[in-house]
PDB file of N, CA and C in Angstrom:
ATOM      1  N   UNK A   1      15.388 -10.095 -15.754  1.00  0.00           N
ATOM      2  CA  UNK A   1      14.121  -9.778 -15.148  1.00  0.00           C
ATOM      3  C   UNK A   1      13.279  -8.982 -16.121  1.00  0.00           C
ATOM      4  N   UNK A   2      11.847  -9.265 -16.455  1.00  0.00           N
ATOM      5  CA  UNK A   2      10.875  -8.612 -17.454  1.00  0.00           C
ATOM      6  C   UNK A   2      10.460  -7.400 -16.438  1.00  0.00           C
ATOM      7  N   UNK A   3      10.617  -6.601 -17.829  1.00  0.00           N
ATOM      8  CA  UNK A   3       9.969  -5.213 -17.078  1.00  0.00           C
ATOM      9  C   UNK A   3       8.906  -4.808 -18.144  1.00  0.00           C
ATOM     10  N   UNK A   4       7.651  -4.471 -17.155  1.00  0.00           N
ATOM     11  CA  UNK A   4       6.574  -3.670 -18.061  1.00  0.00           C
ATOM     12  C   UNK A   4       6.859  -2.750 -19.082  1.00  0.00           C
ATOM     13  N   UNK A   5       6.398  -2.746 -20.358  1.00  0.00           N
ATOM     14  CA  UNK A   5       6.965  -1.091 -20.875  1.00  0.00           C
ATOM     15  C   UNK A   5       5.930  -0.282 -20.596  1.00  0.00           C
ATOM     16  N   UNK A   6       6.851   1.101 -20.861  1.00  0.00           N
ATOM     17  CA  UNK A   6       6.454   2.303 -19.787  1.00  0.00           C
ATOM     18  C   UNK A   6       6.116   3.178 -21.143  1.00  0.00           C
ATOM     19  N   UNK A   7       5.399   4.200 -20.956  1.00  0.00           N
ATOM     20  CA  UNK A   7       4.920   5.132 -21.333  1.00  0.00           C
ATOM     21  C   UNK A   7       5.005   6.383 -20.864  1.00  0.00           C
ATOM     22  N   UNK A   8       5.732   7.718 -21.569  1.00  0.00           N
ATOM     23  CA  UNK A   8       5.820   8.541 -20.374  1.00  0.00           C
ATOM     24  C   UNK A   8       6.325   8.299 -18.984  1.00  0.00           C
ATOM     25  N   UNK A   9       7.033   7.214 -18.815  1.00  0.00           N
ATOM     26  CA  UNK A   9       8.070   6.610 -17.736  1.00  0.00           C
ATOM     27  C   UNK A   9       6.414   5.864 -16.709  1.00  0.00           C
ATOM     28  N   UNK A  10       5.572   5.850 -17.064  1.00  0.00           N
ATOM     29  CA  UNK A  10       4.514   4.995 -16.253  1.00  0.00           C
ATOM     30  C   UNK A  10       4.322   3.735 -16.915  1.00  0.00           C
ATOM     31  N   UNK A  11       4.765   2.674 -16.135  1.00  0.00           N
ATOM     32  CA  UNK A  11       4.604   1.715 -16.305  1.00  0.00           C
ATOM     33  C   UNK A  11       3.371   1.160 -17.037  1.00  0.00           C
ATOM     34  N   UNK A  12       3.115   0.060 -18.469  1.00  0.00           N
ATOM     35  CA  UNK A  12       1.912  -0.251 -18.575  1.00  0.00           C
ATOM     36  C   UNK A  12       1.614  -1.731 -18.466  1.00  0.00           C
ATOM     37  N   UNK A  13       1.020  -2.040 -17.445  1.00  0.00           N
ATOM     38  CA  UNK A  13       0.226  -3.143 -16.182  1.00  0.00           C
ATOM     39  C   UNK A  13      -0.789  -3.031 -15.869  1.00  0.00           C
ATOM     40  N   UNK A  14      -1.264  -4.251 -15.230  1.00  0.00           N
ATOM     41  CA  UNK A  14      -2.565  -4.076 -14.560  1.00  0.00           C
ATOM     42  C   UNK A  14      -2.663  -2.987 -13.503  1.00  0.00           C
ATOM     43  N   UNK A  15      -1.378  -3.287 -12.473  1.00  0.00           N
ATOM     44  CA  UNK A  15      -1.638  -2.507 -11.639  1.00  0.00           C
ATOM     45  C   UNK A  15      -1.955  -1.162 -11.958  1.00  0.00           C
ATOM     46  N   UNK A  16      -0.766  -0.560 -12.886  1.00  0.00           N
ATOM     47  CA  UNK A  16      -1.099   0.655 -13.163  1.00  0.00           C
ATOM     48  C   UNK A  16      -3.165   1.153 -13.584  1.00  0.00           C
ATOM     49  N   UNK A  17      -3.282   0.334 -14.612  1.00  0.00           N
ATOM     50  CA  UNK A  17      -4.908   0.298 -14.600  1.00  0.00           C
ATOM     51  C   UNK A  17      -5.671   0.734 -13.510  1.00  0.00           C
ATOM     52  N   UNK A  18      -5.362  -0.261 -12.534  1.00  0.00           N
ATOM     53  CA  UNK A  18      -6.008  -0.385 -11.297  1.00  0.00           C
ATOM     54  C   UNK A  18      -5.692   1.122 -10.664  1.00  0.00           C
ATOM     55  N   UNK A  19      -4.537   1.567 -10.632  1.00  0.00           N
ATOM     56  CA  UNK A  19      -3.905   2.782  -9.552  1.00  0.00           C
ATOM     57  C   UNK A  19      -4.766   3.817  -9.849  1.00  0.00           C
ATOM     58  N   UNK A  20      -4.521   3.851 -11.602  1.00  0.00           N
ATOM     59  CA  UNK A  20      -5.513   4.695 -12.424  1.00  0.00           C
ATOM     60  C   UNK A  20      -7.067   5.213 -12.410  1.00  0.00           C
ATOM     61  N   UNK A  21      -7.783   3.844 -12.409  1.00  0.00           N
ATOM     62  CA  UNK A  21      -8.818   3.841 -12.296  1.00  0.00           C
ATOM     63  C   UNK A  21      -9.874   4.131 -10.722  1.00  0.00           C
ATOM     64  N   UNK A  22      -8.353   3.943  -9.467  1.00  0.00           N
ATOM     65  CA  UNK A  22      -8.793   4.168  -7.905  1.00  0.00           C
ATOM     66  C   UNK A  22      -8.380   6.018  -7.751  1.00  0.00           C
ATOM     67  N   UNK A  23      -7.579   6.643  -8.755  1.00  0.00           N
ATOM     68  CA  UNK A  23      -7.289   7.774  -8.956  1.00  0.00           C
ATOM     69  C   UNK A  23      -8.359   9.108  -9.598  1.00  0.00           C
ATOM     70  N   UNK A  24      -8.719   8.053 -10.384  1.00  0.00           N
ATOM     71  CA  UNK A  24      -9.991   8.972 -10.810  1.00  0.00           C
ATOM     72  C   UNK A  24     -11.442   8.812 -10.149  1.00  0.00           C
ATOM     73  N   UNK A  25     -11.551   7.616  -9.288  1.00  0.00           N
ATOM     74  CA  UNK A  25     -12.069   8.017  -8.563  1.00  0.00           C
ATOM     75  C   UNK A  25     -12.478   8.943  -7.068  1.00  0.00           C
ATOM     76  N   UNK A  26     -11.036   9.035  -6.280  1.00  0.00           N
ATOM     77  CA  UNK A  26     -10.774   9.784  -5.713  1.00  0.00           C
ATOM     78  C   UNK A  26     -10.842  10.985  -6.011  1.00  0.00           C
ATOM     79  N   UNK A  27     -10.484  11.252  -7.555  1.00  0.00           N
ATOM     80  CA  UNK A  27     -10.480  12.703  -7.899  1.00  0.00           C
ATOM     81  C   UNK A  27     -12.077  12.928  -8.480  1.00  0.00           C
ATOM     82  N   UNK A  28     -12.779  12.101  -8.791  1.00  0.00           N
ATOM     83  CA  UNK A  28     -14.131  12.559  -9.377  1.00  0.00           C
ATOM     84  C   UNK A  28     -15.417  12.495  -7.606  1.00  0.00           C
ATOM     85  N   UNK A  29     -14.807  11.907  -6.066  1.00  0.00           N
ATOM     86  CA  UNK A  29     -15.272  12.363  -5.437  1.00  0.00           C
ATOM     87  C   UNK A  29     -14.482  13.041  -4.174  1.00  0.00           C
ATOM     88  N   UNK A  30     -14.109  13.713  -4.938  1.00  0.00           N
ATOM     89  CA  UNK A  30     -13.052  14.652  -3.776  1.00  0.00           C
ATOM     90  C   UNK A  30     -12.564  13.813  -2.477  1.00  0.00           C
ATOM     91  N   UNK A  31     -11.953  13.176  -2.642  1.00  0.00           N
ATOM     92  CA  UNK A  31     -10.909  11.707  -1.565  1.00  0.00           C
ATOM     93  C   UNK A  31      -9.664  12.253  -1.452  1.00  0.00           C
ATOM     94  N   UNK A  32      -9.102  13.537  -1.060  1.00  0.00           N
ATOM     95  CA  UNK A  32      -7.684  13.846  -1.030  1.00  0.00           C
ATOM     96  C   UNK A  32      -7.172  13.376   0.662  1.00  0.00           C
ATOM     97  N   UNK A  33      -6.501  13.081   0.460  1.00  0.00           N
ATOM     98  CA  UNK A  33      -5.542  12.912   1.769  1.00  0.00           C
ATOM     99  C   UNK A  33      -5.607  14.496   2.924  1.00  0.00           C
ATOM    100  N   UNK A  34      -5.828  13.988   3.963  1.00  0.00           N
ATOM    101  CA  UNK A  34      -5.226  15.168   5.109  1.00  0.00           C
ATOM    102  C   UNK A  34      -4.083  15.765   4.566  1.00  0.00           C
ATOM    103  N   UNK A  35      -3.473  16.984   5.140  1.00  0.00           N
ATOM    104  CA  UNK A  35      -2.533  17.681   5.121  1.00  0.00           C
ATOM    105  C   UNK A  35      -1.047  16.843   5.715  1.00  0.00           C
ATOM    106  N   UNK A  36      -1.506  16.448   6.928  1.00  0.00           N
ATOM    107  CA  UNK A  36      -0.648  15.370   7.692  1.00  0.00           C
ATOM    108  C   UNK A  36       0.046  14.288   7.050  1.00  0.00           C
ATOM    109  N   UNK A  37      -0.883  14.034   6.388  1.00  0.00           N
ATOM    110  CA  UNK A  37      -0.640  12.318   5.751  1.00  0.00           C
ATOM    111  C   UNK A  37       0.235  12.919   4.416  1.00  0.00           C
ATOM    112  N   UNK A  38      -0.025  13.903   3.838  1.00  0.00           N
ATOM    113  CA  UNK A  38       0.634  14.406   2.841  1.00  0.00           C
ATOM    114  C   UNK A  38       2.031  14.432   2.822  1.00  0.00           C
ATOM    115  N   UNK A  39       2.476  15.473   3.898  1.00  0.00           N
ATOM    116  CA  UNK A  39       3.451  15.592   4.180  1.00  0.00           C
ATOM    117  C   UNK A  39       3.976  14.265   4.491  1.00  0.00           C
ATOM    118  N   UNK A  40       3.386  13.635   5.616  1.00  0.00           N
ATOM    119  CA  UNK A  40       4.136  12.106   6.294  1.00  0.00           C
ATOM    120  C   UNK A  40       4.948  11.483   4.590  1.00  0.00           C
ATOM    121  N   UNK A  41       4.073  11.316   3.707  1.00  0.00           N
ATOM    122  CA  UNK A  41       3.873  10.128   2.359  1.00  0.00           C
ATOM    123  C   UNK A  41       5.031  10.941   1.838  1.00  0.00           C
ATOM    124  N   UNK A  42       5.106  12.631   1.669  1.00  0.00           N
ATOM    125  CA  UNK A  42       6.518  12.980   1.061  1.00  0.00           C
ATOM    126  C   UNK A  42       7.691  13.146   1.146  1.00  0.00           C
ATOM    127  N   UNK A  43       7.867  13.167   3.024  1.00  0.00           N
ATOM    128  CA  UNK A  43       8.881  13.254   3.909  1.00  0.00           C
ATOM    129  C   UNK A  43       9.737  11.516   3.429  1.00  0.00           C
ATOM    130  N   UNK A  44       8.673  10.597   3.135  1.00  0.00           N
ATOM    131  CA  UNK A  44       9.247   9.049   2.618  1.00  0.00           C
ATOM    132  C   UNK A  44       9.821   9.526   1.342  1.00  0.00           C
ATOM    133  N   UNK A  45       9.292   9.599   0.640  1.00  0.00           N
ATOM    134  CA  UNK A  45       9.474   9.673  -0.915  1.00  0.00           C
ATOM    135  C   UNK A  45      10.587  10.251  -0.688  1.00  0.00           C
ATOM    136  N   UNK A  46      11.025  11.605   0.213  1.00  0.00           N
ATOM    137  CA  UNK A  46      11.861  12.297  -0.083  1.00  0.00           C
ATOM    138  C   UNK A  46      13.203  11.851  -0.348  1.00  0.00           C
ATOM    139  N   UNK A  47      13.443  10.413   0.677  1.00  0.00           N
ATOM    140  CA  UNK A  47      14.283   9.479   1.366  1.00  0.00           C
ATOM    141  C   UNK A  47      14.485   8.092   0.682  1.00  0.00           C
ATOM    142  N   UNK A  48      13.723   7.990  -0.615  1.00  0.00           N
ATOM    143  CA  UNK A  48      13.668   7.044  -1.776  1.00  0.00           C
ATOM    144  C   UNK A  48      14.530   6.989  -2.906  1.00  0.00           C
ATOM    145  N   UNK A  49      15.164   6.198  -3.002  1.00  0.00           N
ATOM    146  CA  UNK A  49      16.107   5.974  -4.227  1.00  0.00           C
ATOM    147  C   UNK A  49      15.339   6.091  -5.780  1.00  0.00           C
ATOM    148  N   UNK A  50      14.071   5.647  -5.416  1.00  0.00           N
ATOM    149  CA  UNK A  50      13.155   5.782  -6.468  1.00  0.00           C
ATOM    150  C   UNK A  50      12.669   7.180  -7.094  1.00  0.00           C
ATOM    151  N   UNK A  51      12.967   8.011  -6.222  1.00  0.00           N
ATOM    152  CA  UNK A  51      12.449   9.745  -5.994  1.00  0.00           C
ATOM    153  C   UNK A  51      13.542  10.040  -7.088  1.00  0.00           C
ATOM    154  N   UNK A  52      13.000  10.717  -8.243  1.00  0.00           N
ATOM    155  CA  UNK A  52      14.154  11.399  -9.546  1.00  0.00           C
ATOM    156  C   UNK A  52      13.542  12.979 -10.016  1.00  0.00           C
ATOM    157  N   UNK A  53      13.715  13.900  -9.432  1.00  0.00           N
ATOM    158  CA  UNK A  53      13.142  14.936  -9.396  1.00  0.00           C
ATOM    159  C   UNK A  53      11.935  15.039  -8.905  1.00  0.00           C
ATOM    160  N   UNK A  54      10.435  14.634  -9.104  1.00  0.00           N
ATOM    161  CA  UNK A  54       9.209  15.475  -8.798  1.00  0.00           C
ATOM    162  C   UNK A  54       8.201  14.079  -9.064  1.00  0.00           C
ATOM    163  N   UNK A  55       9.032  13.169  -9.686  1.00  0.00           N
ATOM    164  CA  UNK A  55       8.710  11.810  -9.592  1.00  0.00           C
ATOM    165  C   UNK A  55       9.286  10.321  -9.111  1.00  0.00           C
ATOM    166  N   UNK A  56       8.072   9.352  -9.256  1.00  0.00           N
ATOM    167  CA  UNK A  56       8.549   8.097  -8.464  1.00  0.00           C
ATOM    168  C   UNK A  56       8.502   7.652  -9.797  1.00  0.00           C
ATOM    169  N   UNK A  57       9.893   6.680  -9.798  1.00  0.00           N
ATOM    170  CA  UNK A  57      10.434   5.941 -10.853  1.00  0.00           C
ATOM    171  C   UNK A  57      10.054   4.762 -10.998  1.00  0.00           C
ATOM    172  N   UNK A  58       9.220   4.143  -9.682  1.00  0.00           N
ATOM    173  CA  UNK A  58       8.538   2.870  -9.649  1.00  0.00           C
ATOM    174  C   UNK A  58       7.711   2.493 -10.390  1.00  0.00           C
ATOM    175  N   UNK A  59       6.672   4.079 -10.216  1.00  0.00           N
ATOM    176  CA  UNK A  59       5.450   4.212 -11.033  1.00  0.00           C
ATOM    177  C   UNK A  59       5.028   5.082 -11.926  1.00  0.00           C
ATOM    178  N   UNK A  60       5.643   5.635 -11.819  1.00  0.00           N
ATOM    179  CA  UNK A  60       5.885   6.877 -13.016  1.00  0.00           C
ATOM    180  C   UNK A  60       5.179   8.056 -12.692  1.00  0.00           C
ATOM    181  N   UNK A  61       4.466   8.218 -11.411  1.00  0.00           N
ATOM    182  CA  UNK A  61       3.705   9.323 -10.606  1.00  0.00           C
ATOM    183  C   UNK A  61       4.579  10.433 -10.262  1.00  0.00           C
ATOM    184  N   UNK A  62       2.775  11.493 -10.758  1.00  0.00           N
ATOM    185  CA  UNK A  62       3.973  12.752  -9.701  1.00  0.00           C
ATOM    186  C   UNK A  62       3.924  12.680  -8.595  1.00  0.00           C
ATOM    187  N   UNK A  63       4.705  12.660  -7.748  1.00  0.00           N
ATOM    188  CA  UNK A  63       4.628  13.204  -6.397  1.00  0.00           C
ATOM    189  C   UNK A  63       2.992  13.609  -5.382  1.00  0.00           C
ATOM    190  N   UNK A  64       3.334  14.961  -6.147  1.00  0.00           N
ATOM    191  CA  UNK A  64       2.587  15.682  -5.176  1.00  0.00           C
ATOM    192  C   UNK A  64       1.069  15.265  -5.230  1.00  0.00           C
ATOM    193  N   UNK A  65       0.779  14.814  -6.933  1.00  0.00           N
ATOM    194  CA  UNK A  65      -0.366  13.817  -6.985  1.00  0.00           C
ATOM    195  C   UNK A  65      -0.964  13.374  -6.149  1.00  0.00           C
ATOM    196  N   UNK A  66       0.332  11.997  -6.711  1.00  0.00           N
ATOM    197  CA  UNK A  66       0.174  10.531  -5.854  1.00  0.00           C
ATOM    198  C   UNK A  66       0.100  10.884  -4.106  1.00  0.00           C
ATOM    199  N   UNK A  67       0.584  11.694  -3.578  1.00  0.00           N
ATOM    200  CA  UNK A  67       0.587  11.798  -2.049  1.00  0.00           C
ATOM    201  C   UNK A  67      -0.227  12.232  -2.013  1.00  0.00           C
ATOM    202  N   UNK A  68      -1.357  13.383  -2.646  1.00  0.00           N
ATOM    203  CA  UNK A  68      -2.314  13.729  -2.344  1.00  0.00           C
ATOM    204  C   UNK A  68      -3.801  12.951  -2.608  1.00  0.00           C
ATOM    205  N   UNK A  69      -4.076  12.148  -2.977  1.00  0.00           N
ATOM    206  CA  UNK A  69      -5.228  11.282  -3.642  1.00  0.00           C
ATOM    207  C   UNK A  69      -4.975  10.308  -2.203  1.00  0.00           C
ATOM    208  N   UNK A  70      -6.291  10.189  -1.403  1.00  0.00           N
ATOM    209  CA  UNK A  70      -6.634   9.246  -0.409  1.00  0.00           C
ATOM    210  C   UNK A  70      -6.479   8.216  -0.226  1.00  0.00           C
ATOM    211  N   UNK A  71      -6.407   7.593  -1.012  1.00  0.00           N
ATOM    212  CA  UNK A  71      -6.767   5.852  -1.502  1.00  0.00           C
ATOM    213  C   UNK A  71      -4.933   5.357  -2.187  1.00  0.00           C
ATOM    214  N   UNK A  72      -4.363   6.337  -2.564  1.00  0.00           N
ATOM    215  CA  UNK A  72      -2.924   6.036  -3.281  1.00  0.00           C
ATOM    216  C   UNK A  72      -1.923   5.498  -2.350  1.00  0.00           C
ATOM    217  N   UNK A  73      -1.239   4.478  -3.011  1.00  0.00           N
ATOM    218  CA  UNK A  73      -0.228   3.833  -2.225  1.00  0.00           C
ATOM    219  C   UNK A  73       0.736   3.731  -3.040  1.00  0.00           C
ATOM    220  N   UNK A  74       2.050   3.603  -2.084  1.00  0.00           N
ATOM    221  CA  UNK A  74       3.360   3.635  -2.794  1.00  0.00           C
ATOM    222  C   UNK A  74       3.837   2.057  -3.738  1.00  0.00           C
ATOM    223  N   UNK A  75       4.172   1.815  -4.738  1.00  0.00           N
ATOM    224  CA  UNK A  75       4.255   0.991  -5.313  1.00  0.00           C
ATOM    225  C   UNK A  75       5.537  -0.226  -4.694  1.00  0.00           C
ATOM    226  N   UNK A  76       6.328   0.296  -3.911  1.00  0.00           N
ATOM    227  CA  UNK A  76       7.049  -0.496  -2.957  1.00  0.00           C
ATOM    228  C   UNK A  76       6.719  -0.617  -1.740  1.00  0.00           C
ATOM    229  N   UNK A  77       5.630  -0.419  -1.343  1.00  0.00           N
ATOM    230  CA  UNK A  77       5.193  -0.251  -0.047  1.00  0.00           C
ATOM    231  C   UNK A  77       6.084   0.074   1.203  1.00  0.00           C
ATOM    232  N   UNK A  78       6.344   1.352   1.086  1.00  0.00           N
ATOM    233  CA  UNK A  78       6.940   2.087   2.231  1.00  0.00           C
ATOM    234  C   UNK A  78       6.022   3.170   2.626  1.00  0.00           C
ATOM    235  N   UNK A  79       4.898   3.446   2.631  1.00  0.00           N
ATOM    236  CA  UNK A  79       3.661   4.332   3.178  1.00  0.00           C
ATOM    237  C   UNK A  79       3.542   3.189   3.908  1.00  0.00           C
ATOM    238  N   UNK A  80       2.722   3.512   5.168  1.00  0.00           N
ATOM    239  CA  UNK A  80       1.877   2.748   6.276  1.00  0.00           C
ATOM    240  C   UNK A  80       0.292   2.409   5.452  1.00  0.00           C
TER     241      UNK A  80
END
């Protein structure tokens, strides 16, 4: 099976591009997630095989980041 190479353990793909580019926009107009949803998105992660300290191994995100940015979704789709 081909795997993207990674950089700094983040994958380099389109998607990543894409995650990237919906990231800075969230962060250049303040789009953070509720408090609720935060927690909900880390209480998953917590429970992920993918979870390797403070990051997701899928995508090479931190955590607390990726759960916090509005628009971010989990790269295996286990967020709602």
């Amino acid at each position: 099976m081909w795997r993207a190479p990674r950089i700094a353990g983040v994958p380099v793909n389109k998607e990543t591009l894409n995650n990237l580019t919906q990231a800075a926009k969230d962060v250049a107009k303040n789009r953070y997630a509720p408090k609720h949803i935060i927690k909900h998105r880390l209480s998953i992660c917590e429970t992920c095989p993918h979870k390797v300290e403070n990051r997701c191994k899928a995508c090479g995100c931190f955590l607390k980041a990726k759960t916090a940015l509005l628009n971010s979704t989990c790269p295996i789709k286990k967020w709602d």
